[in-house]
Protein backbone atom coordinates (compact mmCIF):
# COMPACT_ATOMS: atom_id res chain seq x y z
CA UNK A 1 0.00 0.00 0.00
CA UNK A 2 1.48 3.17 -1.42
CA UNK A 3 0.07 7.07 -0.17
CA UNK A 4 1.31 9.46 -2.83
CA UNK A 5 4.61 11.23 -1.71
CA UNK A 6 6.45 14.62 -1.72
CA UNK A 7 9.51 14.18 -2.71
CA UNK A 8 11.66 14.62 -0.45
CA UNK A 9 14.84 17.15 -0.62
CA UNK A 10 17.58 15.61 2.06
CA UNK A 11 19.80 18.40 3.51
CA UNK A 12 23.91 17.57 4.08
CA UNK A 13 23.23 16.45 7.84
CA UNK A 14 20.87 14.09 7.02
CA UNK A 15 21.62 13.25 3.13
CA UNK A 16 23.06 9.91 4.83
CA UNK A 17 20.11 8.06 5.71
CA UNK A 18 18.70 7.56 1.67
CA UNK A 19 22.16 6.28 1.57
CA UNK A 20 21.46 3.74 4.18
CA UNK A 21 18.07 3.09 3.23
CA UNK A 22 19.43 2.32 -0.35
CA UNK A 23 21.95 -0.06 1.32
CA UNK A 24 19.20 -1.68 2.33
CA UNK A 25 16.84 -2.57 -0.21
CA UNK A 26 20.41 -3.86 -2.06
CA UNK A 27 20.73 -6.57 -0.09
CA UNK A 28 23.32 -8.21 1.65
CA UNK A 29 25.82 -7.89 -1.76
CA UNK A 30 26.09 -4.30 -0.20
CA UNK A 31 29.01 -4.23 1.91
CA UNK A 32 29.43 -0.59 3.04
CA UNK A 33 32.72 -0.02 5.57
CA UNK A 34 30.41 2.50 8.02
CA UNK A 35 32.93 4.82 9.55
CA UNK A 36 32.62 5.41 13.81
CA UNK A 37 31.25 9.18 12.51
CA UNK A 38 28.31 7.66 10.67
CA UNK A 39 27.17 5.36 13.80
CA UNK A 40 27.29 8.33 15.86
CA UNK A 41 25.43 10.88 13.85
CA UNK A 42 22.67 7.96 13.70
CA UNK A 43 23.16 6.76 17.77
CA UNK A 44 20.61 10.08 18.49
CA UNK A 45 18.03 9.13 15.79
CA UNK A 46 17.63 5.35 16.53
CA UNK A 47 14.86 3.90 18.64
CA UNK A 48 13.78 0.62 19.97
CA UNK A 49 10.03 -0.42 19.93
CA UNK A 50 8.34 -3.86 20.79
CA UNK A 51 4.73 -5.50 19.64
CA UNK A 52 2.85 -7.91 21.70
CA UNK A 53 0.69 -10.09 19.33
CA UNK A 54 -2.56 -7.86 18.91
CA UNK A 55 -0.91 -5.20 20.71
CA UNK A 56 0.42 -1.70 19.16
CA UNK A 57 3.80 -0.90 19.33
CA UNK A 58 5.40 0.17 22.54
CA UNK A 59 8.76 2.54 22.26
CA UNK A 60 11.14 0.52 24.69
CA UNK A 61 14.13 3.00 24.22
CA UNK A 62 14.75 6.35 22.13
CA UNK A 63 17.70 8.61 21.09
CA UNK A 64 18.20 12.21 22.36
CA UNK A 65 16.80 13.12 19.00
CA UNK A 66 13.67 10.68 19.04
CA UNK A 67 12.97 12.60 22.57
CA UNK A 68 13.60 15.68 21.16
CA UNK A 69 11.42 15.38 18.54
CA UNK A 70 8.62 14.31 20.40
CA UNK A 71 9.25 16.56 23.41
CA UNK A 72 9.33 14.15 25.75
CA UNK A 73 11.20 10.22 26.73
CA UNK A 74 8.89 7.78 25.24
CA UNK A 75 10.24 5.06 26.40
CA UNK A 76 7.09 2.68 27.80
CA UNK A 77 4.89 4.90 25.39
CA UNK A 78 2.52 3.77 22.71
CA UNK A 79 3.65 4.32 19.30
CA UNK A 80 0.78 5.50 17.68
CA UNK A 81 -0.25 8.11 20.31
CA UNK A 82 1.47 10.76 18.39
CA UNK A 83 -0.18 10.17 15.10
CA UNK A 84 -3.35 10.45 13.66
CA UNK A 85 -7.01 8.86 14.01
CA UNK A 86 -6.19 7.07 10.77
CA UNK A 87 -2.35 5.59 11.01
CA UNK A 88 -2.79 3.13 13.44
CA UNK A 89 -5.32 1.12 10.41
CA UNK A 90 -2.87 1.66 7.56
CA UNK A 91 0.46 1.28 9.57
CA UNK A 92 -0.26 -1.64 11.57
CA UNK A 93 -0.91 -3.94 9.06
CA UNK A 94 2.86 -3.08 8.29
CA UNK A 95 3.94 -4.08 11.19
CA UNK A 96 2.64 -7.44 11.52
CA UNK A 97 3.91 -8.32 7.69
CA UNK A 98 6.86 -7.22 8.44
CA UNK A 99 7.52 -8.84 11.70
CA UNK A 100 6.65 -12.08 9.79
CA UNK A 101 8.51 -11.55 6.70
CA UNK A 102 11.03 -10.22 8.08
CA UNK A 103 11.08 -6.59 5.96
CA UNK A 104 11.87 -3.52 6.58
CA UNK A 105 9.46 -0.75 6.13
CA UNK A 106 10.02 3.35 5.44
CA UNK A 107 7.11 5.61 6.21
CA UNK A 108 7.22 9.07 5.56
CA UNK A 109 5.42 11.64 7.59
CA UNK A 110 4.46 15.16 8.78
CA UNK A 111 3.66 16.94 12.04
CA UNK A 112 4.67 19.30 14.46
CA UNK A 113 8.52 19.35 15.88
CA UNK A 114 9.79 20.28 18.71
CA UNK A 115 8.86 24.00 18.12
CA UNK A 116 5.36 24.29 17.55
CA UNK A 117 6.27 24.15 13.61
CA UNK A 118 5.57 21.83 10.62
CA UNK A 119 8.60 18.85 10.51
CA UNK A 120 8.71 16.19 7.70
CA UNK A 121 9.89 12.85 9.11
CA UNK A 122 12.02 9.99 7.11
CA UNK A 123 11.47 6.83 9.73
CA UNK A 124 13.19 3.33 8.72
CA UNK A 125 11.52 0.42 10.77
CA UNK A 126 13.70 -2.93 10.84
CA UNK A 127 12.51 -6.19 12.51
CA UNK A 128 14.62 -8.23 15.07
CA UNK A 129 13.77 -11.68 15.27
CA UNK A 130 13.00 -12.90 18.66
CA UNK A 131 12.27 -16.20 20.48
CA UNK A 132 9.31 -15.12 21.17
CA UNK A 133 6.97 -15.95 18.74
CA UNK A 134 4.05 -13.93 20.70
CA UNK A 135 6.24 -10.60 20.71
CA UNK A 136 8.31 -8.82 17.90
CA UNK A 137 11.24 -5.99 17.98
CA UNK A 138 11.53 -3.03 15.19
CA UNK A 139 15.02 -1.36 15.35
CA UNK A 140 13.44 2.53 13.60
CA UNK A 141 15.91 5.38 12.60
CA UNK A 142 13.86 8.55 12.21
CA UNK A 143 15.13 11.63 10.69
CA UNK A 144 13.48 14.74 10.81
CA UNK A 145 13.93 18.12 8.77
CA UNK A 146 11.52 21.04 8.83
CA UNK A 147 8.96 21.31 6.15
CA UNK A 148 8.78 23.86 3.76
CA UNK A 149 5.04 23.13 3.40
CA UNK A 150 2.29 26.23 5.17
CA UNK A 151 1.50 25.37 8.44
CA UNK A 152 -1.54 22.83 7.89
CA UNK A 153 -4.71 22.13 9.98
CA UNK A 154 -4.78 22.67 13.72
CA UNK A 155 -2.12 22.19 15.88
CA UNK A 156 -2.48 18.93 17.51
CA UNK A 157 -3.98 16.58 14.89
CA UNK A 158 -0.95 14.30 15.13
CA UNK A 159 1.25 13.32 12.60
CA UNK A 160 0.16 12.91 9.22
CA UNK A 161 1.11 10.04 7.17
CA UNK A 162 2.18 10.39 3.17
CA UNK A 163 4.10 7.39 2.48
CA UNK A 164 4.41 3.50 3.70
CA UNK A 165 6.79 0.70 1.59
CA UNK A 166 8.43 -2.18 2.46
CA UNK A 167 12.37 -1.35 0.93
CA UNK A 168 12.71 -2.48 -2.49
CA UNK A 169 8.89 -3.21 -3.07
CA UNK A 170 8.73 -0.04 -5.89
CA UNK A 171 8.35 3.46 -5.53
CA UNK A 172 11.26 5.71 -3.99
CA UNK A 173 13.56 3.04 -2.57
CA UNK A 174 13.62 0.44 -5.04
């Protein structure tokens, strides 16, 4: 399931992570050297977030970034309870496939940052397999850039999805 995207201009500090995400819809014949710079530049933007089988996600840890972002730790948190009425029915779907197929997804999104303004959103999810066939782990990296989009609908309406792919299914990252 595709939502038609903006394309999305990456600035210098962040042009790394369609870099990654091409890495990884390449496969495992892409064998990058990542320098110590690279895993610390993404160490702020990485977050941790576990599903219970009929259960939305739950943020078990998050980068300074990730709290920035959101304003606040979510660590313990529900995933969803930042987004919109609507995400929760397109993403989670997502989430289950990919926990079972072991894919990695890319959403794209919009909302308000940190200051009150719009912020466009680049979010990698990754599954971890566990042993517990009940539960599953996502490994996200979530950059986020302000928009050059007007300021739209009221503040507070949560953050708007525009794009959902698994990497390498078509469209952007393929």
């Amino acid at each position: 399931m595709n939502i038609p995207a903006t394309p999305i201009a990456t600035t210098q500090a962040t042009g790394f992570l369609p870099e990654c995400l091409s890495a990884l819809a390449a496969g495992p014949d892409w064998a990058p050297d990542p320098d110590t710079a690279t895993i610390e530049r993404l160490a702020p933007h990485i977050f941790v977030l576990e599903c219970q089988a009929g259960a939305p996600p739950i943020y078990r840890c998050a980068g300074r970034a990730i709290q920035a972002a959101l304003g606040f730790d979510p660590c313990g948190e529900g995933f969803y309870q930042d987004w919109n009425v609507e995400a929760p029915a397109i993403l989670q779907p997502y989430f289950d496939r990919s926990a079972q197929c072991h894919w990695a997804f890319r959403l794209s999104s919009f909302g308000p940052g940190p200051d009150a303004r719009q912020h466009h959103f680049e979010t990698v999810l990754i599954p971890v397999l566990s042993d517990d066939p009940g539960k599953s782990c996502f490994i996200g990296i979530s950059l986020m850039q302000r928009d050059s989009r007007p300021e739209t609908g009221p503040q507070g309406t949560g953050q708007q999805l525009e794009q959902v792919s698994y990497l390498g299914e078509g469209g952007p990252m393929s």
